[in-house]
N, C-alpha and C. Protein backbone atom coordinates (compact mmCIF):
# COMPACT_ATOMS: atom_id res chain seq x y z
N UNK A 1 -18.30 23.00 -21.64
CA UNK A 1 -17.85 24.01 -22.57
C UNK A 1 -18.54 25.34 -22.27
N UNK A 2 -17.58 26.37 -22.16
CA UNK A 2 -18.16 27.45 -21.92
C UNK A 2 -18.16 28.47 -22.94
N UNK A 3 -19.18 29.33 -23.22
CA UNK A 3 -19.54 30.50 -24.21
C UNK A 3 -18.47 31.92 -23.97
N UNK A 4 -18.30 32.02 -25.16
CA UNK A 4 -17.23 33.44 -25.04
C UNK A 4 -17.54 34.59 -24.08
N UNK A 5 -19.07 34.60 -23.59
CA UNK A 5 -19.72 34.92 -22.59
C UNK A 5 -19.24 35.18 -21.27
N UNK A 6 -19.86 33.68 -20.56
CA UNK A 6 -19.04 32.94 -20.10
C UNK A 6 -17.73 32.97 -19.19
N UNK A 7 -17.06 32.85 -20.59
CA UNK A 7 -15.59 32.54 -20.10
C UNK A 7 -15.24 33.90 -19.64
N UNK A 8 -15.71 34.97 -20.07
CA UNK A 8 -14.69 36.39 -19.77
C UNK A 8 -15.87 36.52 -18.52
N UNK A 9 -16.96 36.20 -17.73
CA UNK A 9 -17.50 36.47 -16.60
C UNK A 9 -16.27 36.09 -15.83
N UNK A 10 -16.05 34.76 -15.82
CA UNK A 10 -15.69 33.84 -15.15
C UNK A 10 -13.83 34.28 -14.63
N UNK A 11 -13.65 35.03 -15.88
CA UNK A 11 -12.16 35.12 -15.75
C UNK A 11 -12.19 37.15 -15.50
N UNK A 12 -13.54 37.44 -15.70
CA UNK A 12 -13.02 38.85 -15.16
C UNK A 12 -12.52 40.09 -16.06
N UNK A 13 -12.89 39.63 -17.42
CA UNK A 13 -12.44 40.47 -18.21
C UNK A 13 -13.14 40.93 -19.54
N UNK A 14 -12.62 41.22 -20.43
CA UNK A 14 -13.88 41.43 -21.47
C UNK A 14 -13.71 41.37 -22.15
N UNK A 15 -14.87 40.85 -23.71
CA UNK A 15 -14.60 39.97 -24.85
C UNK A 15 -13.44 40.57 -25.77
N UNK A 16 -12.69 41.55 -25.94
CA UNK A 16 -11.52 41.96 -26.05
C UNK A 16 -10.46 41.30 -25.88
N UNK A 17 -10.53 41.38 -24.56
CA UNK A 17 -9.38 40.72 -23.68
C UNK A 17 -9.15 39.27 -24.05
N UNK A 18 -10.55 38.59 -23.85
CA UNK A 18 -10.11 37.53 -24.40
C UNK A 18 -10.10 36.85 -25.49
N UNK A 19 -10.12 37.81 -26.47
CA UNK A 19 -9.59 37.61 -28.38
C UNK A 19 -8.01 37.53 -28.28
N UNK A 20 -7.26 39.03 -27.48
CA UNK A 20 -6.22 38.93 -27.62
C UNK A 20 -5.78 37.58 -26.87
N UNK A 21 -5.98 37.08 -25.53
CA UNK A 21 -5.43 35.97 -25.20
C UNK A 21 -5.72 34.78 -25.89
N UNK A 22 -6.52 34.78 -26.64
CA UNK A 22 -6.57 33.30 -27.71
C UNK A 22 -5.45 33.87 -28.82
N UNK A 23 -5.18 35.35 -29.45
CA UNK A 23 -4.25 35.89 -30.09
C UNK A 23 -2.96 35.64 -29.67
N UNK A 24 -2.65 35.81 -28.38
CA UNK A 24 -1.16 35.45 -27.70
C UNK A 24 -0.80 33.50 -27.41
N UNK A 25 -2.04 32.99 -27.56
CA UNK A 25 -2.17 31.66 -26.92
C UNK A 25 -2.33 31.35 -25.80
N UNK A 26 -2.51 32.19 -25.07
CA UNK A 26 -2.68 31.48 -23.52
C UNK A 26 -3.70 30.78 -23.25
N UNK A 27 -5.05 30.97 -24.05
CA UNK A 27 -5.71 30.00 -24.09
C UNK A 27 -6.23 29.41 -25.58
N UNK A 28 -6.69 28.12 -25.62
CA UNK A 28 -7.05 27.62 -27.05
C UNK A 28 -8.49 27.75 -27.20
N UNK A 29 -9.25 28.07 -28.00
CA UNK A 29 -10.98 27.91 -28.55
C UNK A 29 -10.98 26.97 -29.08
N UNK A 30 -12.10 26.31 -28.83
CA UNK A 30 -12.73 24.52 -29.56
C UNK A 30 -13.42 25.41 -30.12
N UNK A 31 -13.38 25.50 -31.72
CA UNK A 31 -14.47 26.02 -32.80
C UNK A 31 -15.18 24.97 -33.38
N UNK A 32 -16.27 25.41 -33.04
CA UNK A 32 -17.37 24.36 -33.66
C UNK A 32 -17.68 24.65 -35.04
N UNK A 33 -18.40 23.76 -35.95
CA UNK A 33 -18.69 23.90 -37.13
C UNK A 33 -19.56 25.33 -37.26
N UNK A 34 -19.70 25.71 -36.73
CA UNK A 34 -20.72 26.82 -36.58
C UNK A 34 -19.69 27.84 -37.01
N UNK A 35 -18.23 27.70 -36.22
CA UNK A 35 -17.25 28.77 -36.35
C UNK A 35 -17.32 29.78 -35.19
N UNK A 36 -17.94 28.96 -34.24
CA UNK A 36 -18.08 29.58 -32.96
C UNK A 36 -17.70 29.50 -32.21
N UNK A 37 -16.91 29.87 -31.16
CA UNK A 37 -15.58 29.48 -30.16
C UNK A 37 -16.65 28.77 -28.83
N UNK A 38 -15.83 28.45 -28.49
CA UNK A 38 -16.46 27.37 -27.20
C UNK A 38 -15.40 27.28 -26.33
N UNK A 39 -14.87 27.36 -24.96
CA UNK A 39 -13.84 26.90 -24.03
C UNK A 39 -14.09 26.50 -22.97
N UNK A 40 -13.00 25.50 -23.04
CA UNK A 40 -13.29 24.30 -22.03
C UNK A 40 -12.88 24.83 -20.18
N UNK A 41 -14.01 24.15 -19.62
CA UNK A 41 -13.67 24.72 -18.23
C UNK A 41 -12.46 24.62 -17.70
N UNK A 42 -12.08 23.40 -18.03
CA UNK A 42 -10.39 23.39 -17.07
C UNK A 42 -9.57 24.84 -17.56
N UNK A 43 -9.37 24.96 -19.08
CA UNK A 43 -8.34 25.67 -19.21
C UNK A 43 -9.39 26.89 -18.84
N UNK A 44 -10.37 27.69 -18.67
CA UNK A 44 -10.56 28.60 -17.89
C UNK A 44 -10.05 29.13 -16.82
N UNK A 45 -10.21 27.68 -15.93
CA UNK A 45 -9.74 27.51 -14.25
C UNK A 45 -7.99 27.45 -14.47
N UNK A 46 -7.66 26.95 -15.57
CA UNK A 46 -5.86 27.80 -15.42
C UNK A 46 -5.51 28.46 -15.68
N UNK A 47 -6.27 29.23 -16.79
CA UNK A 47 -6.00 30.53 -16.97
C UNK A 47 -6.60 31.77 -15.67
N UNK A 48 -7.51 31.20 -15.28
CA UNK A 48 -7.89 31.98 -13.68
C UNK A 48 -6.28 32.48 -12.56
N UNK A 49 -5.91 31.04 -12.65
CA UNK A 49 -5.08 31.13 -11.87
C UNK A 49 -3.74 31.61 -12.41
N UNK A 50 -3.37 32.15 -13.75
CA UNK A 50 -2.27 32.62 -14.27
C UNK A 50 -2.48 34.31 -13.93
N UNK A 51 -3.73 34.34 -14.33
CA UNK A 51 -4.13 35.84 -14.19
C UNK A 51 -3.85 36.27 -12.91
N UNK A 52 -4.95 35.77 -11.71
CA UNK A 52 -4.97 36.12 -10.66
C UNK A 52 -5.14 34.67 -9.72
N UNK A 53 -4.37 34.72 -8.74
CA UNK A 53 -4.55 33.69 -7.69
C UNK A 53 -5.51 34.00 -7.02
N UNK A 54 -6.69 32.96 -6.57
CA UNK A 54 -7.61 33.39 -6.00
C UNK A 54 -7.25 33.19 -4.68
N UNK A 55 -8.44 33.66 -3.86
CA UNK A 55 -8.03 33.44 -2.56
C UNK A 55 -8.96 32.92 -1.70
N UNK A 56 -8.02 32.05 -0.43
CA UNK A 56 -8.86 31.16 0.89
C UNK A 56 -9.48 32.28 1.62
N UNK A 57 -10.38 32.65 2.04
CA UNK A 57 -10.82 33.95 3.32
C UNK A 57 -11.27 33.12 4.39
N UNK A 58 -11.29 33.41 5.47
CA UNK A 58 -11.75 33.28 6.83
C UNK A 58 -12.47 34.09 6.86
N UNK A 59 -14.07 33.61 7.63
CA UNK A 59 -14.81 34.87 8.22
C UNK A 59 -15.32 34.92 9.55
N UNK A 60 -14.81 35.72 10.16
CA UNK A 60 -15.88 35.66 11.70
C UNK A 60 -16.49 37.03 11.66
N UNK A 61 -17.24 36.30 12.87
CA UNK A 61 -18.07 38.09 12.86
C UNK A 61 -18.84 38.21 14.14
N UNK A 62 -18.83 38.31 15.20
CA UNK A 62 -19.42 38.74 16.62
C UNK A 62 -20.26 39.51 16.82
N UNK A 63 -21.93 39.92 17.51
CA UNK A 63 -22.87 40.27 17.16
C UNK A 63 -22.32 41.86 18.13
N UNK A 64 -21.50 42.03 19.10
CA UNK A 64 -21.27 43.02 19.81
C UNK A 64 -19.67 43.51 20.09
N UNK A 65 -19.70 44.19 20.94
CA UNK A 65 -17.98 44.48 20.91
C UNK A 65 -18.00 44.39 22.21
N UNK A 66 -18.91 43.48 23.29
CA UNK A 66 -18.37 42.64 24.37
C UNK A 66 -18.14 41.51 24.54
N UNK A 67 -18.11 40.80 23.00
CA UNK A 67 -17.70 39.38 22.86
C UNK A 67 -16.28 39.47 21.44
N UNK A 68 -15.60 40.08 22.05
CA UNK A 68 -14.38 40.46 21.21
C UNK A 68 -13.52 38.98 21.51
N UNK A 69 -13.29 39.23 22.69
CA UNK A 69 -12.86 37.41 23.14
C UNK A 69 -13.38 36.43 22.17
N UNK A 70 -14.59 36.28 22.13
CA UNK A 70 -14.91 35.46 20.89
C UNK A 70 -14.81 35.40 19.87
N UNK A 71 -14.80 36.74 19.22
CA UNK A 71 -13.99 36.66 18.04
C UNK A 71 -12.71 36.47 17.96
N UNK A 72 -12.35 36.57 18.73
CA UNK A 72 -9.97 36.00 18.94
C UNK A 72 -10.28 34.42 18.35
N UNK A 73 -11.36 34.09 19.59
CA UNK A 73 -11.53 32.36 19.79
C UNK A 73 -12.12 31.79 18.76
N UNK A 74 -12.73 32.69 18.03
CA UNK A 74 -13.59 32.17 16.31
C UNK A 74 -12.32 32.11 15.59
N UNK A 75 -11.19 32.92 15.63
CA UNK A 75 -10.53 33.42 14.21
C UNK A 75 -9.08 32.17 14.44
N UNK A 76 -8.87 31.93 15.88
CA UNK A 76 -8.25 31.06 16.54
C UNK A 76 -8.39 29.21 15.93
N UNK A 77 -9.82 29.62 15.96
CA UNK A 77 -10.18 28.22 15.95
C UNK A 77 -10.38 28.04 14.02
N UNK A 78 -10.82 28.73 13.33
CA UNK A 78 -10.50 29.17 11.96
C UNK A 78 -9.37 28.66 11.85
N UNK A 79 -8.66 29.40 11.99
CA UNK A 79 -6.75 29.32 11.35
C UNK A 79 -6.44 27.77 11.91
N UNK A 80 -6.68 26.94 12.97
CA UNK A 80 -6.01 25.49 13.33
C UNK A 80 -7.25 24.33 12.51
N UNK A 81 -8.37 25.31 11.80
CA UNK A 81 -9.02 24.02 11.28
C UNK A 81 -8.74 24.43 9.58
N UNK A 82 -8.03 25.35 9.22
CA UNK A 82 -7.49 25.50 7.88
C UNK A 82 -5.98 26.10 7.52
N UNK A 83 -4.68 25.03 6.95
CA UNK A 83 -3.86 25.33 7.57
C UNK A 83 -3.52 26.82 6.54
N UNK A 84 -4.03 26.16 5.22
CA UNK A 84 -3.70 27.14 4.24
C UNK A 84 -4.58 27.90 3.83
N UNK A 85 -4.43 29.50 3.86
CA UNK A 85 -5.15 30.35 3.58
C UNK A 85 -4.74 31.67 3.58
N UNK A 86 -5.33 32.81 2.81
CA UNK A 86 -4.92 33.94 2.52
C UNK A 86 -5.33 35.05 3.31
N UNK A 87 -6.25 35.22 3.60
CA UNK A 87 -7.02 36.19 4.65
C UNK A 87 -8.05 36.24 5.69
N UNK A 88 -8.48 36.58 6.48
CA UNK A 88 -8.61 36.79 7.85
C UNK A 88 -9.63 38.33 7.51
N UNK A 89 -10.67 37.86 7.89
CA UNK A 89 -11.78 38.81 7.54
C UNK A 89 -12.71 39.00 8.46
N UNK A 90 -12.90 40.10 9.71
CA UNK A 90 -13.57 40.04 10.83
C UNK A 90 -14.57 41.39 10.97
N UNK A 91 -15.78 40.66 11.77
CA UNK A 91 -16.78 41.98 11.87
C UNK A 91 -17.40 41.78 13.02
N UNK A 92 -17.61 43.07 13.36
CA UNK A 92 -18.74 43.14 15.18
C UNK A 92 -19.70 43.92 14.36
N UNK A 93 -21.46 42.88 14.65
CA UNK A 93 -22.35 43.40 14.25
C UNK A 93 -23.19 42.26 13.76
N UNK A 94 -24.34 42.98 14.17
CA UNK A 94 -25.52 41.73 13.70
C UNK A 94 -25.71 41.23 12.11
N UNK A 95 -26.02 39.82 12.34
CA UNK A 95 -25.71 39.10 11.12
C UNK A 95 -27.45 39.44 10.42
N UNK A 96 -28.07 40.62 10.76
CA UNK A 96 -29.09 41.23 10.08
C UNK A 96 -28.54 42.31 9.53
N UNK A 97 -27.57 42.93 10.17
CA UNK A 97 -26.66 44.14 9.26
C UNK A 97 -26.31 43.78 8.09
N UNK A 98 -26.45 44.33 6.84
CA UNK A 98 -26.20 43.50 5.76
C UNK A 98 -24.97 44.93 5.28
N UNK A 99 -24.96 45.66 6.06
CA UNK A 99 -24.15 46.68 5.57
C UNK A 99 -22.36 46.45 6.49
N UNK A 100 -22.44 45.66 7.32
CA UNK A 100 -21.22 45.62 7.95
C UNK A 100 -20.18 45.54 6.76
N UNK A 101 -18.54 46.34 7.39
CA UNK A 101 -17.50 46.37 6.38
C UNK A 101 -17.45 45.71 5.62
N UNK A 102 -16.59 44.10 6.79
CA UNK A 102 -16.10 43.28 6.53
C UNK A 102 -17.35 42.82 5.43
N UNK A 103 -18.10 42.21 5.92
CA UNK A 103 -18.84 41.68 4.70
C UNK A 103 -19.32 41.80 3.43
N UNK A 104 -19.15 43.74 3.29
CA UNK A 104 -19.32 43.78 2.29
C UNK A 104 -17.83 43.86 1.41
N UNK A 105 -17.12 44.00 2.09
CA UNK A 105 -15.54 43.82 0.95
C UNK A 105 -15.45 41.95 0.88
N UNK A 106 -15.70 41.29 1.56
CA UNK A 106 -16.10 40.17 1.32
C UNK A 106 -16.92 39.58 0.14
N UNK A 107 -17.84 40.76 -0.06
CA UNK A 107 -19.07 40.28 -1.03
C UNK A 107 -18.57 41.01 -2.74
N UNK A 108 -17.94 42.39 -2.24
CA UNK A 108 -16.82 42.64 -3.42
C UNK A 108 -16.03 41.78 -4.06
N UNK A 109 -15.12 41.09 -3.10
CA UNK A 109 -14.46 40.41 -3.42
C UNK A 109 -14.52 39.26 -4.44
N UNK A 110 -15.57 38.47 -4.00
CA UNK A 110 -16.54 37.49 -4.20
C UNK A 110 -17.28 37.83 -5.84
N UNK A 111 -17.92 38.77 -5.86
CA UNK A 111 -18.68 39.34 -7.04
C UNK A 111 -17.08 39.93 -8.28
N UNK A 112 -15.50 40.38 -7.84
CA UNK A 112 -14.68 40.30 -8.21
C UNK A 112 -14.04 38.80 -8.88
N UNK A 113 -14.77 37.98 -8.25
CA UNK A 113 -13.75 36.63 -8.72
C UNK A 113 -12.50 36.36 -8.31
N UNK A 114 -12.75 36.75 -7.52
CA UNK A 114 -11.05 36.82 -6.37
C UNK A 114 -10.87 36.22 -5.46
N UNK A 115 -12.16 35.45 -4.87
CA UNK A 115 -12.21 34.31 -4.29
C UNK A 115 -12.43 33.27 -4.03
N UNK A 116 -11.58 31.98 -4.23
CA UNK A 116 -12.28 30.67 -4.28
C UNK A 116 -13.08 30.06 -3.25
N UNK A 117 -12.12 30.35 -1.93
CA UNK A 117 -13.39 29.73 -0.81
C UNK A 117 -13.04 30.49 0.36
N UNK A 118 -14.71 30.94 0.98
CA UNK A 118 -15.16 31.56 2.12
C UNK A 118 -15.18 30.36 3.34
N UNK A 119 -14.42 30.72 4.43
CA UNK A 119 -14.74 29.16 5.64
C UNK A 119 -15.17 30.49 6.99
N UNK A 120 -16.25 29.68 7.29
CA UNK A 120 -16.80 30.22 8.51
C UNK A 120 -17.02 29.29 9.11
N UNK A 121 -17.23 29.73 10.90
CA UNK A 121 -17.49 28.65 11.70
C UNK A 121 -18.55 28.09 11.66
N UNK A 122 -19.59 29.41 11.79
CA UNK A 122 -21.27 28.52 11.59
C UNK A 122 -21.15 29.38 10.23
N UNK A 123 -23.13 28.74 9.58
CA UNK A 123 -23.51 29.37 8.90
C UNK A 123 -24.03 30.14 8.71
N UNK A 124 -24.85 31.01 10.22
CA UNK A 124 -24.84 32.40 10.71
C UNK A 124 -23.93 33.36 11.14
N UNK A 125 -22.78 33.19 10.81
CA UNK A 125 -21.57 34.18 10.90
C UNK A 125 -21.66 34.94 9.80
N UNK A 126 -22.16 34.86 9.10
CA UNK A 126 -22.54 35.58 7.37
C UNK A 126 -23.72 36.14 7.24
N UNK A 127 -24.66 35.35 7.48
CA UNK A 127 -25.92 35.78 7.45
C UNK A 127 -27.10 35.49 8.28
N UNK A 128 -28.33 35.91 8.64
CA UNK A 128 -28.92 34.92 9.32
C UNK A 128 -30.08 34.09 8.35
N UNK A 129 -30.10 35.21 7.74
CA UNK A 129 -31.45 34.99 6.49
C UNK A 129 -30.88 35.53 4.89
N UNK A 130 -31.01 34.25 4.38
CA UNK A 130 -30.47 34.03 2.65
C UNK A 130 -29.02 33.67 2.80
N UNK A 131 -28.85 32.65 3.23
CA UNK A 131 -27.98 31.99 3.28
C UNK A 131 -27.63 31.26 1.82
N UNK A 132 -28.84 30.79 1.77
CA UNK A 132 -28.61 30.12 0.06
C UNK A 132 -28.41 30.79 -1.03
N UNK A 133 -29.19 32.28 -1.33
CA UNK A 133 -28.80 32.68 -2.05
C UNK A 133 -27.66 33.38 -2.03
N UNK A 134 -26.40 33.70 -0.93
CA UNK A 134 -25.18 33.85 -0.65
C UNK A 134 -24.52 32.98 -1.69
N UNK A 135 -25.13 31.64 -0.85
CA UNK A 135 -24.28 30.63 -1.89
C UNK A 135 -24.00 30.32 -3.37
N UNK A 136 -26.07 30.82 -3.51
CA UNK A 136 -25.59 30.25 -5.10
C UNK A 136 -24.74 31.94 -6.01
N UNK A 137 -24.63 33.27 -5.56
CA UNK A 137 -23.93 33.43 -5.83
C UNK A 137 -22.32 33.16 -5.89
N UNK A 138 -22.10 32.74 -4.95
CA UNK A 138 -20.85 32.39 -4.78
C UNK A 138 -20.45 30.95 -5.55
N UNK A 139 -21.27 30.27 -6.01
CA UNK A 139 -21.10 29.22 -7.14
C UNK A 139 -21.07 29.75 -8.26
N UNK A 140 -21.65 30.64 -8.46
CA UNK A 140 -21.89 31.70 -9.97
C UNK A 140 -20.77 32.23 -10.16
N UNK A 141 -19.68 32.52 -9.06
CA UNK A 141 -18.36 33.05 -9.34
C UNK A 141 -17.37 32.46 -8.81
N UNK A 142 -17.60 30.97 -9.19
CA UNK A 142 -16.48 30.15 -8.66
C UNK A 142 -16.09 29.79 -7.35
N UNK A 143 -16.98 30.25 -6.28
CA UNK A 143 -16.41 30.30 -4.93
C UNK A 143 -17.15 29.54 -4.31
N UNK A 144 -16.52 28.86 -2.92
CA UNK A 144 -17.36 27.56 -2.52
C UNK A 144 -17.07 28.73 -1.22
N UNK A 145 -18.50 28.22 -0.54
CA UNK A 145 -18.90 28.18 1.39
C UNK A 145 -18.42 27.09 2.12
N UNK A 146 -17.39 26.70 3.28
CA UNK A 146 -17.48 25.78 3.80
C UNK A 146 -17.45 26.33 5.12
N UNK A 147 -18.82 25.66 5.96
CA UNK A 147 -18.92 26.01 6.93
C UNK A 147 -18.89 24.80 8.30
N UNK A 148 -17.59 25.17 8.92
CA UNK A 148 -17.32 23.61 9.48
C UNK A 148 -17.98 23.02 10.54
N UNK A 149 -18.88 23.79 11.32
CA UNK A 149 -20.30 23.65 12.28
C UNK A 149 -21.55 23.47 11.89
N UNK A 150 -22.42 23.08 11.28
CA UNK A 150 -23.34 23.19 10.77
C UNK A 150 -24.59 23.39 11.77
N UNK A 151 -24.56 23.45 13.02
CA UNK A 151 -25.57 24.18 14.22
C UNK A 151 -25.53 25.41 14.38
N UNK A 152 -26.48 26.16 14.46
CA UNK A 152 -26.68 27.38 14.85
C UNK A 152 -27.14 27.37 16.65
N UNK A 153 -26.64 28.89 16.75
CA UNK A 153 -26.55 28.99 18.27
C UNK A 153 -28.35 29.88 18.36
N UNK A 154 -29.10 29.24 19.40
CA UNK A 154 -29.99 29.29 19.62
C UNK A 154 -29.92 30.80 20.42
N UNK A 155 -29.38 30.87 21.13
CA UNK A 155 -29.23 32.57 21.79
C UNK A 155 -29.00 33.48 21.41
N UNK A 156 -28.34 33.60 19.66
CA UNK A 156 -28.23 34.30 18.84
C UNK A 156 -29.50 34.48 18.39
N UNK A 157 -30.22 33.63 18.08
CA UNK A 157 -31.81 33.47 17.47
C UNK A 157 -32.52 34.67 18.02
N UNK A 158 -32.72 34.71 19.35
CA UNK A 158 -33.40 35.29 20.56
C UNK A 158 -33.10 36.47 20.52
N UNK A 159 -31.46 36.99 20.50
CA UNK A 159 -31.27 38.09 19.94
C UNK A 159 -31.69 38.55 18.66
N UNK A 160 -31.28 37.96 17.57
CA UNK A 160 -31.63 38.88 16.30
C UNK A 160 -33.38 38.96 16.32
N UNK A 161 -34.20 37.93 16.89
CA UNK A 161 -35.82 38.62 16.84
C UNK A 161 -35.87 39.86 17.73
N UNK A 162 -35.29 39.81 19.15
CA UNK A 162 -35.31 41.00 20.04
C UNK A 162 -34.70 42.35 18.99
N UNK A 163 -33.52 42.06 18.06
CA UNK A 163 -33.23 43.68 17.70
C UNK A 163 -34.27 44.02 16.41
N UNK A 164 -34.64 42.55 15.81
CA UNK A 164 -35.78 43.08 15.21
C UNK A 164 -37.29 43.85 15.37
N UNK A 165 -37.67 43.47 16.20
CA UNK A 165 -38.58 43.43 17.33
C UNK A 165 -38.37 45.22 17.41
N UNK A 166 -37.39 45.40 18.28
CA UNK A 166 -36.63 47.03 19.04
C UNK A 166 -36.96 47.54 17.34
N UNK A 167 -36.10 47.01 16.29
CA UNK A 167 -35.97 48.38 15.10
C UNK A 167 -37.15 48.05 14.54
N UNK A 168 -38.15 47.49 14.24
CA UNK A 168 -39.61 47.36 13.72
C UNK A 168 -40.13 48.85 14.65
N UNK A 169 -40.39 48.61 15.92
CA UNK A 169 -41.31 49.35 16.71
C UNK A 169 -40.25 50.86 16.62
N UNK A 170 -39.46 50.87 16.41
CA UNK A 170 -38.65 51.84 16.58
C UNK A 170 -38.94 52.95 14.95
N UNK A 171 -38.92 52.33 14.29
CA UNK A 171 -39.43 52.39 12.38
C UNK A 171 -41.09 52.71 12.94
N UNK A 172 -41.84 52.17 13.54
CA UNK A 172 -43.34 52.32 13.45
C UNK A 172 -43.76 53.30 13.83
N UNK A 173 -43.16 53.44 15.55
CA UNK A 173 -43.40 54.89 16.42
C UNK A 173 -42.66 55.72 16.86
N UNK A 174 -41.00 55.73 15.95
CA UNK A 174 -40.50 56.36 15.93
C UNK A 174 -39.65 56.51 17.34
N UNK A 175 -38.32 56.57 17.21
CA UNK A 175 -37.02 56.24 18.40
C UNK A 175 -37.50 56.99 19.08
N UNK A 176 -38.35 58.02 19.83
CA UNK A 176 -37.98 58.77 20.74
C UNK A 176 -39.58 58.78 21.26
N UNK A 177 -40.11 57.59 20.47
CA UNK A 177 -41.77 58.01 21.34
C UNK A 177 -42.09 57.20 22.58
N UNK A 178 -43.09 57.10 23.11
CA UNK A 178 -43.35 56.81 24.37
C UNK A 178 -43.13 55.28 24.18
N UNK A 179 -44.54 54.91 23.18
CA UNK A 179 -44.75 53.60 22.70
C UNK A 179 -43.36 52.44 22.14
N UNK A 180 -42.39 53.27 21.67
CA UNK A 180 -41.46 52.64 21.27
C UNK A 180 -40.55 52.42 22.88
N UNK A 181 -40.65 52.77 23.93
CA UNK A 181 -40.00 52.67 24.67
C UNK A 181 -40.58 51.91 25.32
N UNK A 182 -41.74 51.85 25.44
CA UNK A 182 -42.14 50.62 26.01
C UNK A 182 -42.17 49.10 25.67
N UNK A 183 -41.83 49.14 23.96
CA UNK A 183 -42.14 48.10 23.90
C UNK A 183 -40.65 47.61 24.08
N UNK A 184 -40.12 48.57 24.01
CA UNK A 184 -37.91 47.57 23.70
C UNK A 184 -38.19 47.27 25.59
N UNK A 185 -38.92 47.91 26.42
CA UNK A 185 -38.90 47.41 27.65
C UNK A 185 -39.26 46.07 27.65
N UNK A 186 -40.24 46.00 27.63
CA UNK A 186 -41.03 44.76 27.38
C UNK A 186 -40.14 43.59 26.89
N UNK A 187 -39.45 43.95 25.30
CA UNK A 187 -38.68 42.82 25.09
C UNK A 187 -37.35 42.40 25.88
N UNK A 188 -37.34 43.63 26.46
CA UNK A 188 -35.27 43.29 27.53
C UNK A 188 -36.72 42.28 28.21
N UNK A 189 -37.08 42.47 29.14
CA UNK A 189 -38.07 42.22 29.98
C UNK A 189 -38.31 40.26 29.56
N UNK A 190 -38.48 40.22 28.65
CA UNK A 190 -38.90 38.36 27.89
C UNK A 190 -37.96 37.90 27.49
N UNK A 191 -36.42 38.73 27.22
CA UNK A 191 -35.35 38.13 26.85
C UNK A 191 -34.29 37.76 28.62
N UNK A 192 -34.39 38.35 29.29
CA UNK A 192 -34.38 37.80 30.42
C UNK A 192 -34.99 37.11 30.80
């Protein structure tokens, strides 16, 4: 049973809104002796879907724009392992970028209630770090993660410490100093 609270998070609207829809009937309140409305999750979740259909998303996301091929072959392999779904959501850029497009109209979306489920290939196509708390927002607004690989690619690893590595020293001694150039040498240098 959910709180008048609650229910208008969940459905996106506000305690207004949903006086008049108990006013029109579209949905019913269990009043407790208290005289306090209470509603039940199912009819939430159908009234969700009268309002607005939520939606399936696909996500890929490629760390550069010389592995574009791979993203064809991510979004490829997406679409034949889910037959039904609504959108197709793609980004070039490190999964430390927390500012990339795609992801953040993704995360709009998501924080909108507009989407039931996110499918990615791995579970670093999203993020590399806070993965969980991705998730438990996305339980907070109805939306499930299914991620159909559950291995991460180890050469990705190597990269995101190397660009960390480069923008740390780059932040410390500044892009154009001596010291900062030596050290992004150094790391091409150990990543080979």
């Amino acid at each position: 049973m959910l709180r008048p609270k609650e229910a208008c998070q969940r459905l996106g609207i506000s305690y207004a809104t949903l006086r008049e829809y108990v006013k029109k009937g579209y949905i019913k309140p269990v009043i407790l002796q208290s005289g306090k409305w209470r509603f039940r999750e199912e009819d939430v979740e159908r009234l969700m879907g009268i309002i607005r259909k939520r939606k399936v998303i696909l996500y890929a996301r490629v760390s550069s724009s010389t592995q574009k091929d791979d993203l064809v072959n991510q979004v490829k392999y997406l679409e034949e392992q889910v037959k039904e779904y609504d959108q197709v959501i793609t980004d070039i850029g490190s999964k430390l970028n927390m500012k990339r497009k795609g992801f953040l109209k993704l995360l709009r979306m998501i924080l909108n209630n507009e989407v039931s489920r996110v499918v990615v290939a791995y579970p670093d196509r999203l993020v590399r770090f806070g993965f969980e708390i991705l998730e438990e927002v996305c339980k907070a607004h109805g939306c499930e993660i299914v991620v159909i690989n559950q291995e991460d690619k180890e050469e990705e690893l190597v990269e995101d410490l190397v660009s960390i590595l480069v923008s740390f020293s780059g932040k410390l001694y500044g892009m154009r100093s001596h010291k900062y150039e030596k050290v992004k040498k150094c790391v091409e240098e150990l990543k080979n």
